[in-house]
C-alpha atoms as a PDB file:
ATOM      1  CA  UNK A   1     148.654  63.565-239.231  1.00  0.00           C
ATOM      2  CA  UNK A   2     152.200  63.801-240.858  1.00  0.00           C
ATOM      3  CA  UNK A   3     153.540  60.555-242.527  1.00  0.00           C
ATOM      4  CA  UNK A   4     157.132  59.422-242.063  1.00  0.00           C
ATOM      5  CA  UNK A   5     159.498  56.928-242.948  1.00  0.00           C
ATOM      6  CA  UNK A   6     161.683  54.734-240.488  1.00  0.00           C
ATOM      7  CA  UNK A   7     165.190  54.753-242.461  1.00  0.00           C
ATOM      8  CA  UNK A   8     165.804  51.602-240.887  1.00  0.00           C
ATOM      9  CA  UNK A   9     163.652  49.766-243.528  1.00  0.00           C
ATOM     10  CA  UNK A  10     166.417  51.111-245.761  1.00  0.00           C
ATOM     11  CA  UNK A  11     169.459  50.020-243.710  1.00  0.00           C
ATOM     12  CA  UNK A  12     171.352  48.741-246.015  1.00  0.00           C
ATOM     13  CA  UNK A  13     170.641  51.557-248.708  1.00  0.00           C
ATOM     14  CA  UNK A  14     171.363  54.317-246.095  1.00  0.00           C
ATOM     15  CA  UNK A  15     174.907  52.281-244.887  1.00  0.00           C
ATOM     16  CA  UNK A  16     175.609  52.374-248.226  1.00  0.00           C
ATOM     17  CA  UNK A  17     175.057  56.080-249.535  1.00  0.00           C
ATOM     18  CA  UNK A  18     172.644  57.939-246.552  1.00  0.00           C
ATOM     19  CA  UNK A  19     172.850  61.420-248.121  1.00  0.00           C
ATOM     20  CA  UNK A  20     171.322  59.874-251.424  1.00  0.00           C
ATOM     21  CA  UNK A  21     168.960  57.712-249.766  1.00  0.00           C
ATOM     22  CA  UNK A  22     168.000  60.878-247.854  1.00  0.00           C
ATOM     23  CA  UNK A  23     167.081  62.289-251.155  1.00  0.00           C
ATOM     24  CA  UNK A  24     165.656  59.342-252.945  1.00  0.00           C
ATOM     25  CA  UNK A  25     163.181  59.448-249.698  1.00  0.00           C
ATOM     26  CA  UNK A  26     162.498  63.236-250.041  1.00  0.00           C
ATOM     27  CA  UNK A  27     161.148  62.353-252.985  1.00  0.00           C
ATOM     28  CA  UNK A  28     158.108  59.931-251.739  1.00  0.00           C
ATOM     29  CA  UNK A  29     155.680  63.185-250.722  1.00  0.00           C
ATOM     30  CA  UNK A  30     156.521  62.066-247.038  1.00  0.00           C
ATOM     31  CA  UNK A  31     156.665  64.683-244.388  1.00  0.00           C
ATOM     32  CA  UNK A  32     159.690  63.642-242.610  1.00  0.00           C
ATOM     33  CA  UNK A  33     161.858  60.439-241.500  1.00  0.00           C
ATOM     34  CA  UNK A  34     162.587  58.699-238.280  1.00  0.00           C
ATOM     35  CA  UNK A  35     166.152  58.392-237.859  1.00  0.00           C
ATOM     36  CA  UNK A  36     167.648  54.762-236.577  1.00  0.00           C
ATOM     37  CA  UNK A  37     171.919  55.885-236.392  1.00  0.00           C
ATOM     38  CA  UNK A  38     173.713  58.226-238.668  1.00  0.00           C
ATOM     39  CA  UNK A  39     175.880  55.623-240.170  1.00  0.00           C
ATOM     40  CA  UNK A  40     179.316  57.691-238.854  1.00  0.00           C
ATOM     41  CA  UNK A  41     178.205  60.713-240.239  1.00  0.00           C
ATOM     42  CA  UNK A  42     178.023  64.386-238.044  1.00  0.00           C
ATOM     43  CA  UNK A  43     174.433  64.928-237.110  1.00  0.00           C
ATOM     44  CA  UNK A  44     174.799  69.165-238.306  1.00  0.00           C
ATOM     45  CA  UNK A  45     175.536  67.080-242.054  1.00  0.00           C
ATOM     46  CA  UNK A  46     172.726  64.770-241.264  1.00  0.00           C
ATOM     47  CA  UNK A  47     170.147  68.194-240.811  1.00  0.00           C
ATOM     48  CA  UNK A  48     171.774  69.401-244.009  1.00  0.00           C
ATOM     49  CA  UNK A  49     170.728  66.742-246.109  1.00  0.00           C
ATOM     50  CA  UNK A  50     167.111  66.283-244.585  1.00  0.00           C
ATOM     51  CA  UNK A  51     166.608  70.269-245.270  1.00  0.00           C
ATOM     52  CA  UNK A  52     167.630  69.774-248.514  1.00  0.00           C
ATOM     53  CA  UNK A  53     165.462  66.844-249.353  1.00  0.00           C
ATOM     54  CA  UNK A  54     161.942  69.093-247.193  1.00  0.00           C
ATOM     55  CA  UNK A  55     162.041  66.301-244.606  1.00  0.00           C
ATOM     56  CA  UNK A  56     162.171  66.579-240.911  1.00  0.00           C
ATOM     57  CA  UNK A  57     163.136  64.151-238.150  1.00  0.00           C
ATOM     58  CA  UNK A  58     159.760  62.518-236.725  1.00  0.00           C
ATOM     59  CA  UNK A  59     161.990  60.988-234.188  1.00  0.00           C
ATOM     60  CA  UNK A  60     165.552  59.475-233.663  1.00  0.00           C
ATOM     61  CA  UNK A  61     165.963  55.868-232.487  1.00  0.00           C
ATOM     62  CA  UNK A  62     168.455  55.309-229.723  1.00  0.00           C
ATOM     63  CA  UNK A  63     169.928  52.120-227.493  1.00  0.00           C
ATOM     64  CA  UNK A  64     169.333  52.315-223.958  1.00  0.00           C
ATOM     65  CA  UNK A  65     172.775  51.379-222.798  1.00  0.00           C
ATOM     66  CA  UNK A  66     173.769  54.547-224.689  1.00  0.00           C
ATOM     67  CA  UNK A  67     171.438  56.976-223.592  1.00  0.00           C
ATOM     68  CA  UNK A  68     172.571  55.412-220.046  1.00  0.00           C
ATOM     69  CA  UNK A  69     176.319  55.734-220.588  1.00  0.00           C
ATOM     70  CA  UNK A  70     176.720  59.268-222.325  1.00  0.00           C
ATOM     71  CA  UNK A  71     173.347  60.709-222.416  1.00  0.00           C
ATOM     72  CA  UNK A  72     175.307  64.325-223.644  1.00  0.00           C
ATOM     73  CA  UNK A  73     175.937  62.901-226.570  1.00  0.00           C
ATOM     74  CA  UNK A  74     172.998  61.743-227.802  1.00  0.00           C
ATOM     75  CA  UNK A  75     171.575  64.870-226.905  1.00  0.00           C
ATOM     76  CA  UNK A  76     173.675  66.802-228.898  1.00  0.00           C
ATOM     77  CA  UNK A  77     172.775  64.839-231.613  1.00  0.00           C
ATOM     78  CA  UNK A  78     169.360  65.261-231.160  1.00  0.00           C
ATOM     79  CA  UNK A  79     169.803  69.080-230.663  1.00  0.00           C
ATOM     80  CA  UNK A  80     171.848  69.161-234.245  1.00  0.00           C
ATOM     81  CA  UNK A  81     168.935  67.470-236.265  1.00  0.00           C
ATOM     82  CA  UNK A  82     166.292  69.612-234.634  1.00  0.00           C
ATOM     83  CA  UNK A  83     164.576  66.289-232.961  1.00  0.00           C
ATOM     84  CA  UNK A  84     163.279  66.618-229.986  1.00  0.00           C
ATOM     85  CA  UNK A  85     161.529  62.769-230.008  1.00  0.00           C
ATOM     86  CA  UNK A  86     164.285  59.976-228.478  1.00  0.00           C
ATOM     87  CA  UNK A  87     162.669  56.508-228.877  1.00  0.00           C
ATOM     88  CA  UNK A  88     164.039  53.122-227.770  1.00  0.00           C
ATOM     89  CA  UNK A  89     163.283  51.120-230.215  1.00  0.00           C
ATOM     90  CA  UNK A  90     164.310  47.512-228.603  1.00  0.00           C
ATOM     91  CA  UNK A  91     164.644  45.876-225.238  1.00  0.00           C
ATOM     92  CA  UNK A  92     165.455  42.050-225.052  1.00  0.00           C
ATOM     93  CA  UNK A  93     161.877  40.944-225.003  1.00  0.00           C
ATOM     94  CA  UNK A  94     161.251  38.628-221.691  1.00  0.00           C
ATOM     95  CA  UNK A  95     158.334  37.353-219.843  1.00  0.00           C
ATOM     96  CA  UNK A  96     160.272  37.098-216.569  1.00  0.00           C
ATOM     97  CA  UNK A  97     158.969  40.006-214.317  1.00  0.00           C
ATOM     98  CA  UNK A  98     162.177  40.711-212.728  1.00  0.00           C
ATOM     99  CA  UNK A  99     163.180  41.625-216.775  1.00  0.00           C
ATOM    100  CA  UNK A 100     160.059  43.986-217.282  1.00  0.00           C
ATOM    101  CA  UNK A 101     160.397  45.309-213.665  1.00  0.00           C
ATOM    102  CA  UNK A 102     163.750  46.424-214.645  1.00  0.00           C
ATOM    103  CA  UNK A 103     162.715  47.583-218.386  1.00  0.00           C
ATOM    104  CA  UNK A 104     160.071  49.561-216.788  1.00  0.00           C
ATOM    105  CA  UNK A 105     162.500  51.646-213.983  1.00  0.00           C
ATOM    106  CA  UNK A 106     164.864  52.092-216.624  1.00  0.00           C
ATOM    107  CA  UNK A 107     162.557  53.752-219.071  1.00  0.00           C
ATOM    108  CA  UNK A 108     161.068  55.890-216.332  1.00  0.00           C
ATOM    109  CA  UNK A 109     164.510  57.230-214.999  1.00  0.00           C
ATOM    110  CA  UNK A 110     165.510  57.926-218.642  1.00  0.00           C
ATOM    111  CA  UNK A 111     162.349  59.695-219.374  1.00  0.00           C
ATOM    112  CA  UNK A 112     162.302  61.856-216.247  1.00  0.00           C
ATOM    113  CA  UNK A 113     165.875  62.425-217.355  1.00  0.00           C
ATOM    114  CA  UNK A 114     165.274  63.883-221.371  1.00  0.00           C
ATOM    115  CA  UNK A 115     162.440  65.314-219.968  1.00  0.00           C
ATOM    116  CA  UNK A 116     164.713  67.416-218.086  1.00  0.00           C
ATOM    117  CA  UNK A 117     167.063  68.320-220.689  1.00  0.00           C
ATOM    118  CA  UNK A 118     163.615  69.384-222.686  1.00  0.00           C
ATOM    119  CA  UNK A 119     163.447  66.017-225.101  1.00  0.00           C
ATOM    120  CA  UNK A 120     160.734  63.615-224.922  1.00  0.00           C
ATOM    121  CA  UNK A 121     161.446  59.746-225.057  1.00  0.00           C
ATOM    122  CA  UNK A 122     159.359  56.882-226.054  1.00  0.00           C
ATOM    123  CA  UNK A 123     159.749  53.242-225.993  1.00  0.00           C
ATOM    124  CA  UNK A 124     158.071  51.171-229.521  1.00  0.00           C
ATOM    125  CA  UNK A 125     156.775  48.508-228.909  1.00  0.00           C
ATOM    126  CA  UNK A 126     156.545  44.410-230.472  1.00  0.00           C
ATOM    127  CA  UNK A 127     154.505  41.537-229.536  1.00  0.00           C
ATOM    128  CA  UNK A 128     156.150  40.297-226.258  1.00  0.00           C
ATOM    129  CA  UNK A 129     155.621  43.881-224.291  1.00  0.00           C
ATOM    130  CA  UNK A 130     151.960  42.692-224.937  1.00  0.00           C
ATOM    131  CA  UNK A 131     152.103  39.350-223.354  1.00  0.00           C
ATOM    132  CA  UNK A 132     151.667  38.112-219.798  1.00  0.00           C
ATOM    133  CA  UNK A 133     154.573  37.764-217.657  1.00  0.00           C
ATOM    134  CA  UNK A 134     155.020  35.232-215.500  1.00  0.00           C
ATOM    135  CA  UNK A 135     153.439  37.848-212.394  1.00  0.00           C
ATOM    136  CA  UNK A 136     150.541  38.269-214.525  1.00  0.00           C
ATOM    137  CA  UNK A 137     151.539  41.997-215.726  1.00  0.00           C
ATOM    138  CA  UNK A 138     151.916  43.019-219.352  1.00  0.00           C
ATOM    139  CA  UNK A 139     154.524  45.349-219.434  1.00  0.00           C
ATOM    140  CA  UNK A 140     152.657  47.829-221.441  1.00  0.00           C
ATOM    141  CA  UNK A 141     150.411  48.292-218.752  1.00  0.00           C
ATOM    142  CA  UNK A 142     152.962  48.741-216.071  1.00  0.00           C
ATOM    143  CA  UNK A 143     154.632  51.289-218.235  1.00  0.00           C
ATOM    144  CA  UNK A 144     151.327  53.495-218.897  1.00  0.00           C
ATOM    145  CA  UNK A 145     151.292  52.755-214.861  1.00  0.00           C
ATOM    146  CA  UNK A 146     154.703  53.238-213.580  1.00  0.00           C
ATOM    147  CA  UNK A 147     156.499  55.848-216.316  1.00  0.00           C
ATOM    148  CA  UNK A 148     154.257  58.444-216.366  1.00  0.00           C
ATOM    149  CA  UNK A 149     156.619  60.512-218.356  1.00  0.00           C
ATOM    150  CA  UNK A 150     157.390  57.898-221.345  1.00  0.00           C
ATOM    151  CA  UNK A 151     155.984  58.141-224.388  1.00  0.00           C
ATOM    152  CA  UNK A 152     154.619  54.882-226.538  1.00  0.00           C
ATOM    153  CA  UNK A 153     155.516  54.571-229.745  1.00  0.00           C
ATOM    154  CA  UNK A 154     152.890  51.743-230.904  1.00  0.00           C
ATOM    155  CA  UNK A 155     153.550  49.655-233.634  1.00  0.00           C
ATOM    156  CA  UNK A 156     150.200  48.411-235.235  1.00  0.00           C
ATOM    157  CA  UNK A 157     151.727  45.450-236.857  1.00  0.00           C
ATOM    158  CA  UNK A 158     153.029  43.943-233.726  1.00  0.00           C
ATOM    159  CA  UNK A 159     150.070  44.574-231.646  1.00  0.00           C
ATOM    160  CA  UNK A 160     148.306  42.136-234.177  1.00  0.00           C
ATOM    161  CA  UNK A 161     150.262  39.884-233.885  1.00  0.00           C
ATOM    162  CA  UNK A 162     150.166  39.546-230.445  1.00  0.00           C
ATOM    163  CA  UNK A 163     146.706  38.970-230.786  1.00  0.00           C
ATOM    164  CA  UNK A 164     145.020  42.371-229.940  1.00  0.00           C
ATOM    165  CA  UNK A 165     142.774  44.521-231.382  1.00  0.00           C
ATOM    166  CA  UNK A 166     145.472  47.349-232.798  1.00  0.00           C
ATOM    167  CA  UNK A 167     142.672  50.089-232.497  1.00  0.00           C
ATOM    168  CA  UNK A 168     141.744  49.236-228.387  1.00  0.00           C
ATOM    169  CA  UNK A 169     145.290  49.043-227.552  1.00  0.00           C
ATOM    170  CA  UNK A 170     145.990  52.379-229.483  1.00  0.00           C
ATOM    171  CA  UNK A 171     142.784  53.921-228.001  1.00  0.00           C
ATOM    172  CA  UNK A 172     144.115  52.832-224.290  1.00  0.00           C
ATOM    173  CA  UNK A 173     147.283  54.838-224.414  1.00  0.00           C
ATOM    174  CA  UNK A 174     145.778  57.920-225.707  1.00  0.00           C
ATOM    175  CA  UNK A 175     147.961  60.706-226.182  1.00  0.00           C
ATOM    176  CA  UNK A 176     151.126  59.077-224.624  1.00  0.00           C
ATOM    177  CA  UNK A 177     150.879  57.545-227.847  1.00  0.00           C
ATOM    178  CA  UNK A 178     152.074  60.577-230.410  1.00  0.00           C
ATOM    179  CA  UNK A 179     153.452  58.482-233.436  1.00  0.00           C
ATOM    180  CA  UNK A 180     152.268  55.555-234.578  1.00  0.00           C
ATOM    181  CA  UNK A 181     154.098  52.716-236.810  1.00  0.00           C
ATOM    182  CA  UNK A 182     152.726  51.030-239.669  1.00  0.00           C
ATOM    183  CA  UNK A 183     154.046  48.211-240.232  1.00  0.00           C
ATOM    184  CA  UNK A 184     152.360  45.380-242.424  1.00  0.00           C
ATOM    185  CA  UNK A 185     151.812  41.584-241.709  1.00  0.00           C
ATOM    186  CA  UNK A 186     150.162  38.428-244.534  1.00  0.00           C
ATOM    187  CA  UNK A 187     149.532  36.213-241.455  1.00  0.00           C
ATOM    188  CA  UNK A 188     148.447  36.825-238.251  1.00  0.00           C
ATOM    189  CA  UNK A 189     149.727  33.544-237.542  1.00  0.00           C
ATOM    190  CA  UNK A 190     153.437  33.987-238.677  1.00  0.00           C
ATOM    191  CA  UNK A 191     155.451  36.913-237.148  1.00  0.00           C
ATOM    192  CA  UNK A 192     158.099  36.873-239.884  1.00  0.00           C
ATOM    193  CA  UNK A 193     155.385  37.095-243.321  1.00  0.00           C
ATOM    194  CA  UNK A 194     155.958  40.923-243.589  1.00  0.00           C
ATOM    195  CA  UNK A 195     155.200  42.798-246.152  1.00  0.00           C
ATOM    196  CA  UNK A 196     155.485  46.625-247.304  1.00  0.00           C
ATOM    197  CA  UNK A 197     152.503  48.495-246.104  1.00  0.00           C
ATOM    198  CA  UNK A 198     149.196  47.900-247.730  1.00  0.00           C
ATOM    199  CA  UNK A 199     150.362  44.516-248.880  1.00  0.00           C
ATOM    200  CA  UNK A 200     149.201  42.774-246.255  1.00  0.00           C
ATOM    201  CA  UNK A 201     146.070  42.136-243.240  1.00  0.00           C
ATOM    202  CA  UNK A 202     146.966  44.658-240.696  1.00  0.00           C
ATOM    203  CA  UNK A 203     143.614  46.713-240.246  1.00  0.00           C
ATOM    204  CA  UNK A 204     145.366  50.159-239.987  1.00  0.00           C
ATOM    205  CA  UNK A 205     142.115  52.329-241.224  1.00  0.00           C
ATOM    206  CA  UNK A 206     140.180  50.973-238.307  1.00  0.00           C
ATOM    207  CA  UNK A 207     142.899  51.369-235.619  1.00  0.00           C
ATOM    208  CA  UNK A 208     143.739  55.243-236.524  1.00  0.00           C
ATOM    209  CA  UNK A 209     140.120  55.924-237.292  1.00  0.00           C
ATOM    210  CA  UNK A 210     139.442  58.072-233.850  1.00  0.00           C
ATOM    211  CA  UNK A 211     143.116  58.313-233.073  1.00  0.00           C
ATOM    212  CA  UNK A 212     143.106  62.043-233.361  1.00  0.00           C
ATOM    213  CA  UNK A 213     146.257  62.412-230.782  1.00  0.00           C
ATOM    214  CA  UNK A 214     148.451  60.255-233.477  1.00  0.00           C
ATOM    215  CA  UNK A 215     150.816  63.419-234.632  1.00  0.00           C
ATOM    216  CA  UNK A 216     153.007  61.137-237.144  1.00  0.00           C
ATOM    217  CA  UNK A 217     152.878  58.188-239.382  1.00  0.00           C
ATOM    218  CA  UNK A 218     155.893  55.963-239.109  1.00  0.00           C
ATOM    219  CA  UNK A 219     156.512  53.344-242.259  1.00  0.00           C
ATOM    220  CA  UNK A 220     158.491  50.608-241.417  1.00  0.00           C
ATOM    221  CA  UNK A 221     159.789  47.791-243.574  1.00  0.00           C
ATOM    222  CA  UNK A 222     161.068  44.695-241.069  1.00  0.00           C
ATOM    223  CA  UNK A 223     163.019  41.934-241.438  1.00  0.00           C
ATOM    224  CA  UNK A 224     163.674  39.232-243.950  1.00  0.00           C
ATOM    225  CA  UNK A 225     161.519  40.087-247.281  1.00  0.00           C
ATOM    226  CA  UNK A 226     163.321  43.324-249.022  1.00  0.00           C
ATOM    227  CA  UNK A 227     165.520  42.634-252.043  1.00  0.00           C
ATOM    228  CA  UNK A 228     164.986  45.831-253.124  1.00  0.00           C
ATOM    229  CA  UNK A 229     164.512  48.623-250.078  1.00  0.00           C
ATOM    230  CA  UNK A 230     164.007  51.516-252.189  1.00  0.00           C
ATOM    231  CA  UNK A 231     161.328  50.424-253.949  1.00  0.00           C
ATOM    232  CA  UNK A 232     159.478  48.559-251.616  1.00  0.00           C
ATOM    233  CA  UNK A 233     160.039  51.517-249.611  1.00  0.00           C
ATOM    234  CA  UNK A 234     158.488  53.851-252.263  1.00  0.00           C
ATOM    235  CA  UNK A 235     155.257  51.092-252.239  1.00  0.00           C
ATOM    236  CA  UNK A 236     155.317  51.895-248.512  1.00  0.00           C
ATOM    237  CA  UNK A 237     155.315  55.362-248.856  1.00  0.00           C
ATOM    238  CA  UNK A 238     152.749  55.703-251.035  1.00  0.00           C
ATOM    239  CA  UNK A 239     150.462  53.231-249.038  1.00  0.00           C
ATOM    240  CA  UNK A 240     150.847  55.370-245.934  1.00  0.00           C
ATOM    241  CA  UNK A 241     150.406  58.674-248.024  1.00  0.00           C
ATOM    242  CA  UNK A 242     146.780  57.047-249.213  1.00  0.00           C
ATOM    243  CA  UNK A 243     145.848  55.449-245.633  1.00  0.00           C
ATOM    244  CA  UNK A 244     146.120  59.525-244.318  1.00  0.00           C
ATOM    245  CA  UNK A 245     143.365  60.819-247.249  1.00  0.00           C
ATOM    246  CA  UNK A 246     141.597  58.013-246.175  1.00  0.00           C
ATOM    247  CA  UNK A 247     141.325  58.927-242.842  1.00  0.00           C
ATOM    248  CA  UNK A 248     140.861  62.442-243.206  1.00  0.00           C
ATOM    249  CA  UNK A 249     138.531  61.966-245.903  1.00  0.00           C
ATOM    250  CA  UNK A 250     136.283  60.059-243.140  1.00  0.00           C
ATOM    251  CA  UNK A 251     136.895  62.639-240.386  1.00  0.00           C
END
């Protein structure tokens, strides 16, 4: 497994100054980051930077709408930084099956369509593509179902707090499931109480234990606790880095 971080834990660092926060990441002993926007800069000066610092791109977040409207361009982008991983890393979340219906033909026609253009694209999941919509469907299930050429991109912290066992769900999508987040919860019972990684309950060890598909790593820092992103970015870091000897130490 290669370990990554998702620069949007350090959104407001890499708005600020991305080529040095590109650096101050290359730094960690990470193998690469996951990309979420290039903050106006060209994507060829993007690569640049991320050579320079040893990283490479895990995978690139994109918007729907955009990959809809002027798919071209984020292609080109892609191309540039050598990533060949879209993921979409939000859908308005919705328990209304005419919603998911629609999330799920969407995600299938854009997946048929990178697939095409020889890119992969995943969708990373939260709590509510976990829950039961009003038809009785999770929308997980209906996307391992009905886009057979999606990718997941689970997010362990999410799955627990939806209430589910992190390591069934992850052993249920197999290898559609190529990169994994980490992110870290307090309590189970409050979606906002994140934490960096390690600093909290999420069971990662015993959800990646058998995951030998799981190419990639992904740190990510949420919402609402980071005064400082660096560092709590560089705890992060170095909790994933440990959570991968401790796996392959019990392999």
């Amino acid at each position: 497994m290669r370990s990554a971080l998702q620069l949007y834990s350090v959104r407001g660092e890499a708005a600020r100054d991305l080529a040095g926060t590109i650096e101050h990441v290359g730094r960690l002993g990470l193998d690469g980051v996951e990309l979420a926007g290039l903050h106006g800069h060209d994507a060829a000066r993007v690569r640049e930077w991320l050579e320079a610092a040893g990283l490479e791109v895990a995978g690139m977040h994109v918007d729907l709408d955009e990959l809809e409207a002027d798919p071209r361009a984020l292609y080109g982008d892609a191309e540039a930084l050598a990533a060949r991983l879209l993921v979409v890393g939000w859908l308005p979340p919705s328990l209304e099956s005419a919603v998911t219906r629609s999330h799920v033909e969407r995600l299938d026609r854009a997946s048929r369509a990178a697939r095409a253009e020889g890119f992969r694209l995943a969708f990373h999941t939260h709590d509510a593509e976990l829950g039961v919509a009003d038809d009785g469907s999770v929308l997980l299930d209906r996307l391992v179902a009905d886009a057979p050429e999606l990718e997941l991109e689970l997010d362990l912290g999410w799955a627990w707090i939806a209430g589910r066992d992190p390591a069934e769900v992850l052993s249920s999508l197999g290898a559609r499931c190529r990169v994994v987040h980490v992110k870290d919860f307090a309590d189970r019972g409050d979606r906002t109480s994140f934490t960096s990684v390690g600093e909290g309950a999420v069971p990662f060890r015993d959800a990646l234990r058998t995951a030998a598909f799981v190419e990639w790593l992904v740190a990510e820092q949420d919402e609402g606790f980071v005064p400082d992103e660096l560092s709590a970015a560089t705890r992060s870091a170095a909790a994933v880095l440990d959570l991968r000897e401790q796996l392959a130490r019990a392999a």
